[in-house]
Each structure stands twice: as structure tokens, then as C-alpha cells.
Protein backbone atom coordinates (compact mmCIF):
# COMPACT_ATOMS: atom_id res chain seq x y z
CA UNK A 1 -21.18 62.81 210.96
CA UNK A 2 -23.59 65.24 212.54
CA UNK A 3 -23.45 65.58 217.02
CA UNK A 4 -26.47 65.72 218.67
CA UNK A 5 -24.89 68.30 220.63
CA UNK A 6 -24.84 70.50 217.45
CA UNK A 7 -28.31 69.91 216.11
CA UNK A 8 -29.48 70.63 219.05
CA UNK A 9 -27.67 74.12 219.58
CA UNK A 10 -28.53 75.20 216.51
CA UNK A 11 -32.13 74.24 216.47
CA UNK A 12 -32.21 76.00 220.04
CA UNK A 13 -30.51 79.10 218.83
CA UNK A 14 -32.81 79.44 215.59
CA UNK A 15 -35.24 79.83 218.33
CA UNK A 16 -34.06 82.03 220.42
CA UNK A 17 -33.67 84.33 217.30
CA UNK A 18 -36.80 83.99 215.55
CA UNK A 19 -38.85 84.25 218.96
CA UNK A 20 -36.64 87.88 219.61
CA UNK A 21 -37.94 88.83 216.36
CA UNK A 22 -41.77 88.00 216.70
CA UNK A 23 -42.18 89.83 220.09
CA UNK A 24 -39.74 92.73 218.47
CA UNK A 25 -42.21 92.47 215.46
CA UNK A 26 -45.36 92.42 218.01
CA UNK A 27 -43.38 94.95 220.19
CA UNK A 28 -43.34 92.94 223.40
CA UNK A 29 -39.77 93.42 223.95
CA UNK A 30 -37.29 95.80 224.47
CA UNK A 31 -34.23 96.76 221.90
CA UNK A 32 -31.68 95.43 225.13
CA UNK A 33 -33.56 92.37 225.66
CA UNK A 34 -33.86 91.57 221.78
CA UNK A 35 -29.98 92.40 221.42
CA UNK A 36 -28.54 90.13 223.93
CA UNK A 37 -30.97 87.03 223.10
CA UNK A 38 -30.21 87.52 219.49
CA UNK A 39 -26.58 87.63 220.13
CA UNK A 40 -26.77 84.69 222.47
CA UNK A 41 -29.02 83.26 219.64
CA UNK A 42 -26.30 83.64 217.08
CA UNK A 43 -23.05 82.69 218.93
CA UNK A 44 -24.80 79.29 219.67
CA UNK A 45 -26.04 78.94 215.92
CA UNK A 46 -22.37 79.33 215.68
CA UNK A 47 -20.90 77.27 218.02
CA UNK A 48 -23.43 74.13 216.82
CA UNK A 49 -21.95 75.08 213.18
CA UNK A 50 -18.78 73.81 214.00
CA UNK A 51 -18.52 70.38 215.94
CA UNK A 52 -14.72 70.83 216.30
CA UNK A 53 -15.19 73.91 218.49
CA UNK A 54 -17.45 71.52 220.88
CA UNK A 55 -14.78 68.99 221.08
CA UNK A 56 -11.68 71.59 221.44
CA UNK A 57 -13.73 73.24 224.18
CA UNK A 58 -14.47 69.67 225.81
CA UNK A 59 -10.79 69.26 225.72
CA UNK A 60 -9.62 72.23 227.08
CA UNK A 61 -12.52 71.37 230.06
CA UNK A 62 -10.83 67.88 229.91
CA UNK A 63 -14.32 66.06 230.29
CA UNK A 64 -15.18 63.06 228.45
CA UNK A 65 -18.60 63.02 226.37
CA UNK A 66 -20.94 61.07 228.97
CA UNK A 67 -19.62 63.77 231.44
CA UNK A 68 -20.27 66.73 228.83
CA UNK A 69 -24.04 65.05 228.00
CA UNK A 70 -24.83 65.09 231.61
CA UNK A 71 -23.69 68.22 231.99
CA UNK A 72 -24.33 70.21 228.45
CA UNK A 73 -27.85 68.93 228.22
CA UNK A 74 -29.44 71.06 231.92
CA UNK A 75 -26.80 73.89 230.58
CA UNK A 76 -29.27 73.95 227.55
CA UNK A 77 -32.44 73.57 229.57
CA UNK A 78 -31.42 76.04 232.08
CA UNK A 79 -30.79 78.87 229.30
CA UNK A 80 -34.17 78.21 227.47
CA UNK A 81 -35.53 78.71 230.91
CA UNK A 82 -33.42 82.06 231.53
CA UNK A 83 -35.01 83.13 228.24
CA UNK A 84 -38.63 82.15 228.88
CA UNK A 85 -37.91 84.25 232.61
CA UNK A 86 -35.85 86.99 230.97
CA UNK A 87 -38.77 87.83 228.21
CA UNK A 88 -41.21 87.69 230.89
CA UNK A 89 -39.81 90.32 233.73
CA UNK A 90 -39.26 92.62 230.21
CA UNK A 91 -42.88 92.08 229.79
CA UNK A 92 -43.48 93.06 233.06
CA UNK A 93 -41.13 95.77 233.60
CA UNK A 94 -42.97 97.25 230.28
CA UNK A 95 -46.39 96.50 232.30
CA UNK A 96 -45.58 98.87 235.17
CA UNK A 97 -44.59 101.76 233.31
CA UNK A 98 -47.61 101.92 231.70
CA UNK A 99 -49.54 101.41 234.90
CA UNK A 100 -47.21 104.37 236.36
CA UNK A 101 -47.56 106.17 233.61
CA UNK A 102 -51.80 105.85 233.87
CA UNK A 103 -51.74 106.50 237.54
CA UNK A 104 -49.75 109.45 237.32
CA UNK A 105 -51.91 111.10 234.02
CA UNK A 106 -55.07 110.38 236.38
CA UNK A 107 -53.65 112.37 239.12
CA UNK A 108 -51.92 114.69 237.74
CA UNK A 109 -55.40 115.63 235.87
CA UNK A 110 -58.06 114.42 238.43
CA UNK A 111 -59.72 117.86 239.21
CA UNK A 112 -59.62 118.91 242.73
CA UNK A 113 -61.84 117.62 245.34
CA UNK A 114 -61.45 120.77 247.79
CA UNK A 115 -63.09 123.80 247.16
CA UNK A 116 -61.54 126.75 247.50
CA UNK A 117 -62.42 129.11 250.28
């Protein structure tokens, strides 16, 4: 019988990798930010894989299922949210070095108001 739990990871982690690759693919992100989400992407795909790794990992917690459903399912919610965040500050860390980069071409080659006496 297929968990919940595991369609749900693995649905979740085939997103996380196939989103890494568009914005890699559209150049919105950065080779760190693509590596980490894709590896996060892929240890979930296979932790979902296998339902008996859930359950030995709920044992070794010692919770019982309601417990692990009221706590796995904000876990999940909470890391799509880091990603959504995480891709975002890239995008804007990627913003301001272009703006830097602009601002310091324009004065570095604005010619010189001040005449020279």
C-alpha cells in the first residue's frame, strides 16, 4: 500500500528539482542555490521511495502517526516556503550586483563635471 506521506514527498521533491532546473535553464539562479535544492530535491524523492525508511525514522523519533501527520505535514509546508524565500533573496542578491555593477560603470565613466584650471 502506498503512504500519503510518500506521495506526497516525492511529488514535492519532483518539484523542487524540476523548478531548480527551469530557473537554471532561464538562468535565474545560481550553481549553489541549484545544488543544494536539487540535492534536497533528491534525498526527499528518496526518502518518499521507501515507506520503511519513514516508519524506521518514526520509530527511532518514537511518535505515533497522528503525532508524525501533525507534525510532518507544516515540516513540508515550511520547506516549500524556505524554497519559494531561498530562490527569491538569490534573485535578489543577483539584482544588486547588477545594479552595483551599472552604478559603478556610470561613474567610473561619467566624464568630469570640473574643469580644469
Amino acid at each position: 500500500m502506498v503512504e500519503v506521506y510518500s506521495v506526497i514527498g516525492f511529488m514535492v521533491g519532483v518539484l523542487f528539482i524540476s523548478i531548480s532546473l527551469l530557473r537554471l535553464k532561464k538562468q535565474n539562479i545560481t550553481q549553489g542555490v541549484f545544488t543544494l535544492w536539487i540535492i534536497i530535491g533528491t534525498t526527499l524523492i528518496i526518502i518518499a521511495s521507501f515507506p520503511l525508511a519513514i516508519f524506521t525514522i518514526q520509530r527511532l523519533i518514537g511518535t505515533q502517526f497522528v503525532l508524525s501527520a501533525v507534525f510532518g505535514i507544516p515540516i513540508v509546508i515550511l520547506t516549500i516556503l524556505v524554497f519559494h524565500l531561498h530562490l527569491k533573496v538569490d534573485a535578489l542578491n543577483k539584482d544588486i550586483v547588477k545594479l552595483i555593477s551599472k552604478l559603478a560603470v556610470k561613474e567610473y565613466f561619467q566624464p568630469s563635471d570640473k574643469k580644469e584650471e
